[in-house]
Protein backbone atom coordinates (compact mmCIF):
# COMPACT_ATOMS: atom_id res chain seq x y z
CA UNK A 1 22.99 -47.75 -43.20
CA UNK A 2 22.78 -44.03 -43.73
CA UNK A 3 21.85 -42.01 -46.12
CA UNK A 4 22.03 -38.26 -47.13
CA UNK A 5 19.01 -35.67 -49.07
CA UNK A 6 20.19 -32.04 -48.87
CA UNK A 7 19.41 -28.60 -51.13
CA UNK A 8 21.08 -25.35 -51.19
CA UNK A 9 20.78 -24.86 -47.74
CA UNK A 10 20.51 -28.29 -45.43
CA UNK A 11 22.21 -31.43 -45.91
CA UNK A 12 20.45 -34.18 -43.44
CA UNK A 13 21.39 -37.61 -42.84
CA UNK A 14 18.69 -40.57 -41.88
CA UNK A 15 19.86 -43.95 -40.63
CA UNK A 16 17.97 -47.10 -40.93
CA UNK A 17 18.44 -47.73 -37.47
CA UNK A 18 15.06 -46.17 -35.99
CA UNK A 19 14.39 -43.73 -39.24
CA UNK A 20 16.42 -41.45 -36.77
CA UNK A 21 18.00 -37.96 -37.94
CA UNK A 22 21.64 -38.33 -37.36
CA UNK A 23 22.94 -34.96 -38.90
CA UNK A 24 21.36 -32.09 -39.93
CA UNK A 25 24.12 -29.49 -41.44
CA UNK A 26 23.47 -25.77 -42.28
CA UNK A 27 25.30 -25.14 -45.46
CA UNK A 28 25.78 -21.72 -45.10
CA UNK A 29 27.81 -21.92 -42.03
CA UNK A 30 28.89 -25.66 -42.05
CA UNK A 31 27.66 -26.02 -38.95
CA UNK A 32 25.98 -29.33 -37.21
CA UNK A 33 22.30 -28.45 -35.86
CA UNK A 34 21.48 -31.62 -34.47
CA UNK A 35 22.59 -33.18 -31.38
CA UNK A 36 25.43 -35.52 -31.92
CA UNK A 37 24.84 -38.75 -29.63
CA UNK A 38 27.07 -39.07 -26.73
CA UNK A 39 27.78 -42.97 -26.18
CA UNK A 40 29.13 -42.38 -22.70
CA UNK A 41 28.06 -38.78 -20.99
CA UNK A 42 24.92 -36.89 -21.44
CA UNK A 43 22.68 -39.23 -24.03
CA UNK A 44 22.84 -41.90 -26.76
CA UNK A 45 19.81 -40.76 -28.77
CA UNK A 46 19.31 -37.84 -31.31
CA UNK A 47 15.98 -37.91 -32.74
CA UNK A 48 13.58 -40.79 -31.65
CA UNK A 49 10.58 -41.39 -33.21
CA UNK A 50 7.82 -42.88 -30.49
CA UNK A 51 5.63 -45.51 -31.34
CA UNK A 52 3.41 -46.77 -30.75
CA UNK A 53 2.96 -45.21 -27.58
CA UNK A 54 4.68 -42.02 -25.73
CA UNK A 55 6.19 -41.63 -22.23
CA UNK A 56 6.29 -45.23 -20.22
CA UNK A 57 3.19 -47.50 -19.01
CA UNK A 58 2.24 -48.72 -15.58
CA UNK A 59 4.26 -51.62 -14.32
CA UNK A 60 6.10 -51.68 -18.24
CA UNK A 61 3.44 -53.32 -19.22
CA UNK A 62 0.75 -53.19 -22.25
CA UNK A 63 -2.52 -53.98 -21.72
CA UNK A 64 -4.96 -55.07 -24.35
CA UNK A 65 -8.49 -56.71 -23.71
CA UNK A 66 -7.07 -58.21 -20.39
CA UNK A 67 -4.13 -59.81 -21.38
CA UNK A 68 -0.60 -58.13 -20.52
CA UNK A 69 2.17 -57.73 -22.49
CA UNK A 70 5.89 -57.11 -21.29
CA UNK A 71 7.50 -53.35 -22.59
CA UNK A 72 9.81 -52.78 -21.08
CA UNK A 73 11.00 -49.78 -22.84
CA UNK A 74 9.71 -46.18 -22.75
CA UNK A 75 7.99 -44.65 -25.94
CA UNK A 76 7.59 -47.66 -27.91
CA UNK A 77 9.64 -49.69 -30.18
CA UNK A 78 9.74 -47.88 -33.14
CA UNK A 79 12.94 -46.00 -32.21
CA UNK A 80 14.88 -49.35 -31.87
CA UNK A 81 13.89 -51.72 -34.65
CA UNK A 82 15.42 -51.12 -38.37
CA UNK A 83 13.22 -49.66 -40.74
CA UNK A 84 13.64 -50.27 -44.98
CA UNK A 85 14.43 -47.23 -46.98
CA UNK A 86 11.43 -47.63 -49.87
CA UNK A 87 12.80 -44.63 -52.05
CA UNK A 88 14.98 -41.77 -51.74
CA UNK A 89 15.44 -38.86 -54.21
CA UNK A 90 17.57 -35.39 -53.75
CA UNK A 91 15.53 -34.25 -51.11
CA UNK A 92 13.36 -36.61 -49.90
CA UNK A 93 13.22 -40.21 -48.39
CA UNK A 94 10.66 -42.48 -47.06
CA UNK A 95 11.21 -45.65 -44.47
CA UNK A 96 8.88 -48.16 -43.70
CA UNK A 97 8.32 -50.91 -40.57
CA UNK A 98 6.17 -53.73 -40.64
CA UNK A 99 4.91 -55.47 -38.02
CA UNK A 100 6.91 -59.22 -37.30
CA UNK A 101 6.64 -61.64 -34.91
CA UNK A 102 8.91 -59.36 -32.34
CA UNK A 103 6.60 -56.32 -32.57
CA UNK A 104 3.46 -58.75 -31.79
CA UNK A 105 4.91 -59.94 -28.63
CA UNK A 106 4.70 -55.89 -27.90
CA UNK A 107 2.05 -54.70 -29.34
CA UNK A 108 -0.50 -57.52 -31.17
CA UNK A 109 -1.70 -55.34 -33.89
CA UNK A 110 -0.92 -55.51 -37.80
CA UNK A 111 0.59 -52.27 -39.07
CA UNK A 112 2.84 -50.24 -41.98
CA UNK A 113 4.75 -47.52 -40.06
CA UNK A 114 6.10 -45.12 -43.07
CA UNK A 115 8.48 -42.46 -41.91
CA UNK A 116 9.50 -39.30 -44.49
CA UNK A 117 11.78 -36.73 -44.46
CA UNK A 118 11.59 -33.80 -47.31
CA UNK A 119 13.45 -31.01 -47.71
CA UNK A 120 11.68 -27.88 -48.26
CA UNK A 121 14.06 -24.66 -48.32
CA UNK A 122 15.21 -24.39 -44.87
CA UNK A 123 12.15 -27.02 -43.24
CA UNK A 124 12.60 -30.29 -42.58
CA UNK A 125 8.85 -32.03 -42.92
CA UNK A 126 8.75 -35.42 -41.11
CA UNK A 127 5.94 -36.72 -41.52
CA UNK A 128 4.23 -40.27 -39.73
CA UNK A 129 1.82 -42.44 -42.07
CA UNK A 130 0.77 -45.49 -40.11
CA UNK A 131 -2.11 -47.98 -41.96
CA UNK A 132 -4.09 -50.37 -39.93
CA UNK A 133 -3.74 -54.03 -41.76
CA UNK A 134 -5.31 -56.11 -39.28
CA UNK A 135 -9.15 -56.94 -38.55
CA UNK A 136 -9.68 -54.92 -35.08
CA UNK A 137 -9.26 -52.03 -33.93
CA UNK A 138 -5.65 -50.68 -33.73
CA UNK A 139 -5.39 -47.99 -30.90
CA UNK A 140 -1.98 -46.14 -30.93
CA UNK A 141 -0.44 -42.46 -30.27
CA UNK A 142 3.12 -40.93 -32.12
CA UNK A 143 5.58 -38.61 -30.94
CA UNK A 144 8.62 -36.91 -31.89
CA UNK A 145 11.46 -36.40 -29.96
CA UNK A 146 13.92 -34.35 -31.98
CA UNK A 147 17.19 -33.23 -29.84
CA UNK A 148 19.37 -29.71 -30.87
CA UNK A 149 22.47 -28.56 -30.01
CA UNK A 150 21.79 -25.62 -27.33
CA UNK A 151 23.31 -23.74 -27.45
CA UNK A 152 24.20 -23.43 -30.97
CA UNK A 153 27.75 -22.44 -30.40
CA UNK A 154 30.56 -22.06 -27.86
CA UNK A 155 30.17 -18.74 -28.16
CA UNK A 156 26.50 -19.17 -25.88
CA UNK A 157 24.90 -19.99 -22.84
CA UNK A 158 21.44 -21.43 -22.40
CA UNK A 159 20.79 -18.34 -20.88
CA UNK A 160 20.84 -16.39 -24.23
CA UNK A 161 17.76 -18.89 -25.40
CA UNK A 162 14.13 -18.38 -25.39
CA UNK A 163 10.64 -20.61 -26.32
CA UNK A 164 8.69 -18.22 -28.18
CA UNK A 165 4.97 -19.20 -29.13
CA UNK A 166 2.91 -18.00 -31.59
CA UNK A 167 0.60 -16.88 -29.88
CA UNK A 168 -0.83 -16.03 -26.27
CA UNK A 169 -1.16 -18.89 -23.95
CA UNK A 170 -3.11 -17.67 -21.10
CA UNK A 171 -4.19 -21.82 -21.00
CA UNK A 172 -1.61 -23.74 -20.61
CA UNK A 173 -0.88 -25.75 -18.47
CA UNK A 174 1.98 -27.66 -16.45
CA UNK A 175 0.88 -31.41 -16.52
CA UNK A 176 1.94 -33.96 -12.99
CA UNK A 177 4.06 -35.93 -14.18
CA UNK A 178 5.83 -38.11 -11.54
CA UNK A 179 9.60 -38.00 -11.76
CA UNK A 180 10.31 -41.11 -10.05
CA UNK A 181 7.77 -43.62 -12.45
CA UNK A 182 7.79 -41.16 -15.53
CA UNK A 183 3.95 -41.67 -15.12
CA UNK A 184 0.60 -38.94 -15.32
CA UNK A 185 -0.41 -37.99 -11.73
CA UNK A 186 -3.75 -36.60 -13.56
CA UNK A 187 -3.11 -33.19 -11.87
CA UNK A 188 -2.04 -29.79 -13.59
CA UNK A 189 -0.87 -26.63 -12.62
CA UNK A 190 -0.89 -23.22 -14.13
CA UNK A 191 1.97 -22.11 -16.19
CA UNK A 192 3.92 -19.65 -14.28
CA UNK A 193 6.88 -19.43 -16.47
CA UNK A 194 5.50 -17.64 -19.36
CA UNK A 195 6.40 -14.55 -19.67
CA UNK A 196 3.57 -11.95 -21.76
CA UNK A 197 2.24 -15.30 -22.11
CA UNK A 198 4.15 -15.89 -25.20
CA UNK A 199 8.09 -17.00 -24.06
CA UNK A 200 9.92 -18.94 -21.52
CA UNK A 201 13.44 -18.35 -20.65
CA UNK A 202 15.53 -21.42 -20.94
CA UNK A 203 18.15 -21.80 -17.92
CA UNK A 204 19.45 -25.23 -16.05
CA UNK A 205 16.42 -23.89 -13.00
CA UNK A 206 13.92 -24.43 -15.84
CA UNK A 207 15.16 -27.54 -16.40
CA UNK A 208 15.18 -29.36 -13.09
CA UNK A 209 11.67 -29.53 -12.91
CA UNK A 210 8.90 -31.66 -15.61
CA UNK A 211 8.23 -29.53 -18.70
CA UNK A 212 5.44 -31.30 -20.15
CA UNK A 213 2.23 -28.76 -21.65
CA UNK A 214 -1.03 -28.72 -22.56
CA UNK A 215 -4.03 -26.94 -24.03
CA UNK A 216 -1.62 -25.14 -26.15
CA UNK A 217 -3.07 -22.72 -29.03
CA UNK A 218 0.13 -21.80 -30.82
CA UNK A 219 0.59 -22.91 -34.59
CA UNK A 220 4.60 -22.93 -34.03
CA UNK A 221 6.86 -22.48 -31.02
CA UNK A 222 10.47 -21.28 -31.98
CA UNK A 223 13.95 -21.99 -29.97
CA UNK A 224 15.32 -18.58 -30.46
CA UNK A 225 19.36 -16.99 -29.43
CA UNK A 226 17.91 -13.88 -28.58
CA UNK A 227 21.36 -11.88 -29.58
CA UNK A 228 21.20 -13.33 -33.22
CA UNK A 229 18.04 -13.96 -33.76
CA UNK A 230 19.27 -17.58 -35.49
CA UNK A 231 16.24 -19.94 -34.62
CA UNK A 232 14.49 -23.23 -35.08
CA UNK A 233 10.95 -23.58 -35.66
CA UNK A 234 8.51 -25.95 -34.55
CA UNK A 235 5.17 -26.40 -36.36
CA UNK A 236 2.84 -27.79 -33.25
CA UNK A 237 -0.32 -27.44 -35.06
CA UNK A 238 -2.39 -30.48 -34.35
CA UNK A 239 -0.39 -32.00 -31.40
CA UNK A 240 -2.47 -31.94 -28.57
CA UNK A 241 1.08 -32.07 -26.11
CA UNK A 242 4.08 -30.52 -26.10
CA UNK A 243 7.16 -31.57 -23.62
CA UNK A 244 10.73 -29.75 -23.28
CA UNK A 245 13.23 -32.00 -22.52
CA UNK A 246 16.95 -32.60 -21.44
CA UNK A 247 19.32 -34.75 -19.80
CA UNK A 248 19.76 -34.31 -16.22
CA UNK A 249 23.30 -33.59 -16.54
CA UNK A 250 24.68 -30.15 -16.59
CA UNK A 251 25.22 -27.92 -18.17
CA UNK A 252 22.63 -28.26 -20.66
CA UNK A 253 24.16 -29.15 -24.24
CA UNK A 254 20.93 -29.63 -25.97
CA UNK A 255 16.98 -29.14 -25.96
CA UNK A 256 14.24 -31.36 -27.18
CA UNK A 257 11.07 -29.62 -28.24
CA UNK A 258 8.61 -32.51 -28.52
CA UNK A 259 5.33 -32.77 -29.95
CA UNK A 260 3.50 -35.85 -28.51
CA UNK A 261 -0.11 -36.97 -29.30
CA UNK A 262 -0.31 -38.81 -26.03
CA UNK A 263 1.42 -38.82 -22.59
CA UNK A 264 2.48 -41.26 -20.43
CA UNK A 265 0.06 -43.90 -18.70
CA UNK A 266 -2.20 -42.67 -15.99
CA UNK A 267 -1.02 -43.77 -12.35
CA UNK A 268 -2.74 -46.87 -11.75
CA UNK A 269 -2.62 -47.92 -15.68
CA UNK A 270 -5.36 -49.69 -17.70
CA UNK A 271 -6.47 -50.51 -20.88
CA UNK A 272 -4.01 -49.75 -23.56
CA UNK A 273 -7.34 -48.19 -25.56
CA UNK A 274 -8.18 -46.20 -22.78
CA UNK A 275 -4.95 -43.89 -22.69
CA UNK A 276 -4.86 -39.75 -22.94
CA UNK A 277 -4.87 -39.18 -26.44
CA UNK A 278 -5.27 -42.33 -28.23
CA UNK A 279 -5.98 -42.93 -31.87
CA UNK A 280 -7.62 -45.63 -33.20
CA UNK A 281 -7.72 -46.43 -36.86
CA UNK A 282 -10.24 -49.18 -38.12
CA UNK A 283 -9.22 -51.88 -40.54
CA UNK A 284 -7.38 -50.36 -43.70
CA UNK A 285 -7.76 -46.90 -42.26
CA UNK A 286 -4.74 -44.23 -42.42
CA UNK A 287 -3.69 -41.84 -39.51
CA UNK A 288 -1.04 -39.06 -40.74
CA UNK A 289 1.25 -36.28 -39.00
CA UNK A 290 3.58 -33.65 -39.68
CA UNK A 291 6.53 -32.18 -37.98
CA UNK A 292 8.02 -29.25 -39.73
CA UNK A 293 11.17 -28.03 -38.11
CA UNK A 294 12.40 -24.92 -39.95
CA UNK A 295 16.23 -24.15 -39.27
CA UNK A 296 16.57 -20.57 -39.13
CA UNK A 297 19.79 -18.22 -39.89
C-alpha cells in the first residue's frame, strides 16, 4: 500500500513495501525528483533502506559467535520485507518492522525497526529508530540509499552536475572496494577528484570507477545543476561513509548520494560484531539517525 504526506511545496509518497520513497513531487514545478524504478533497464529500486548491515558479506554469509547464517542478499533485509504504517498525519508518517521467524533465520537478534518521514518546508527528514528487545548484544549498522533523477530534466547532461561539500576535504579518502565481490580490500587512496577540495564533477568517467569515501568533515554535500543553481541537499553529519552510486548502464539517468554507517565486509570476512562501523545497542537500548534531504529550487 502507499501512502501520500505533502505541504506547500513537496508531495512524497511511502510504500509499505520496504518503507521505500516512491515519489517525491516538487509542487512548484510538478515535477518528479525521485528516481522512478525501471522494471526492465537501468534499476528496480528507488530508495532502499539497508539493514541491518550495508554493502554484501564474505561468502553471503552472516556470522555470529561461530555459527553461519545464509544472506544472500546485499544490504540487509530491511529493503524487502513489508513494514506496518503505525500513524500518519499531513506531513509525517512512521513504519515499523519487527523481527519474525524469517528475519531470525538472517539475523538472530530481537528488534523494532521504526522508519519516519516528515516534511519540513522543502526537507525531507528520514529518520532510523531501531530498539534492542532481546537479552544480548545486538550489533548492527544502517544506510540509506536514496536514488534522484540526474539529471533533473531533458534539458541536461550529467555534465552540468556537481558534488559540492561543505567544507574542505583535504582527508578524504577513496576506499578499495573490489568490484568483482562488492567487498573492502582494506586499502585507500587519496582523493584526486576534488576539485579546491570542496566539488567533484559528475560525468559517466567518474562513474566507472568505486565512489565510496571516508574521513569526510562536511555537515552537508549538495547535488547541484550548476546553470540553475536547482539542488538537493544532503545532511551527512554523523555518517562516518559516504558512497556515490549508479547503475552501470549509460548514460547515467540518476545518482545515489548515500550515507552509510558501515561498509561492506572485510576480504576474508569474520565475525558479524567485528565489522567497520558497527553499532551495538545493549538490551532495551535505542540507536537513532537522520537523513535530511532538502530539495532545492
Amino acid at each position: 500500500m502507499l501512502y501520500t504526506i505533502e505541504n506547500d511545496f513537496l508531495s512524497v509518497t511511502v510504500s509499505e513495501d520496504g518503507a521505500a520513497l516512491t515519489s517525491v513531487i516538487r509542487k512548484e514545478s510538478e515535477s518528479e525528483a525521485l528516481w522512478q524504478a525501471d522494471k526492465e533497464g537501468y534499476w528496480r529500486g528507488q530508495a532502499p533502506i539497508l539493514f541491518p548491515f550495508c554493502g554484501r558479506l564474505q561468502d553471503k554469509t552472516l556470522v555470529h559467535k561461530g555459527k553461519k547464517y545464509p544472506f544472500p542478499q546485499p544490504h540487509g533485509f530491511a529493503r524487502s520485507k513489508m513494514h506496518t504504517m503505525v500513524q500518519k498525519g499531513t506531513e509525517s508518517i512512521t513504519f515499523v518492522l519487527h523481527a519474525d521467524d524469517a528475519t531470525r533465520a538472517l539475523y538472530p537478534f530481537e528488534f523494532d525497526f521504526y522508519t519516519t518521514y516528515t516534511l519540513l518546508g522543502k526537507t525531507i527528514q528520514h529518520t532510523i529508530t531501531v530498539f534492542n528487545r532481546g537479552h544480548e548484544d545486538m550489533p548492527f549498522t544502517v544506510g540509506y540509499h536514496p536514488a534522484y533523477n540526474c539529471p533533473f530534466d531533458d534539458k541536461h547532461t550529467l555534465e552540468d552536475y556537481s558534488l559540492i561539500f561543505s567544507e574542505e576535504e583535504p582527508e578524504m579518502m577513496r576506499m578499495g572496494i573490489n568490484p568483482q565481490s562488492g567487498l573492502y580490500t582494506g586499502v585507500d587512496t587519496p582523493c584526486t577528484e576534488l576539485i579546491n577540495k570542496r566539488e567533484i564533477k559528475l560525468s559517466q568517467e567518474y562513474f566507472t570507477q568505486n565512489n565510496a569515501y571516508k574521513n569526510i568533515r562536511s555537515r552537508t554535500v549538495s547535488l547541484i545543476e550548476k546553470n540553475t543553481g536547482r539542488y538537493i541537499k544532503y545532511n551527512i553529519e554523523n555518517f562516518e561513509f559516504l558512497l556515490v552510486w549508479t547503475t552501470e548502464n549509460m548514460p547515467v539517468k540518476f545518482v545515489c548520494v548515500e550515507p552509510w554507517k558501515g561498509i561492506p565486509d572485510l576480504e576474508g570476512g569474520g565475525e558479524f560484531e567485528k565489522k567497520t562501523g558497527m553499532v551495538v545497542l545493549k538490551k532495551d537500548e535505542r540507536f537513532q539517525c537522520s537523513l535530511c534531504m532538502q530539495i532545492g529550487n
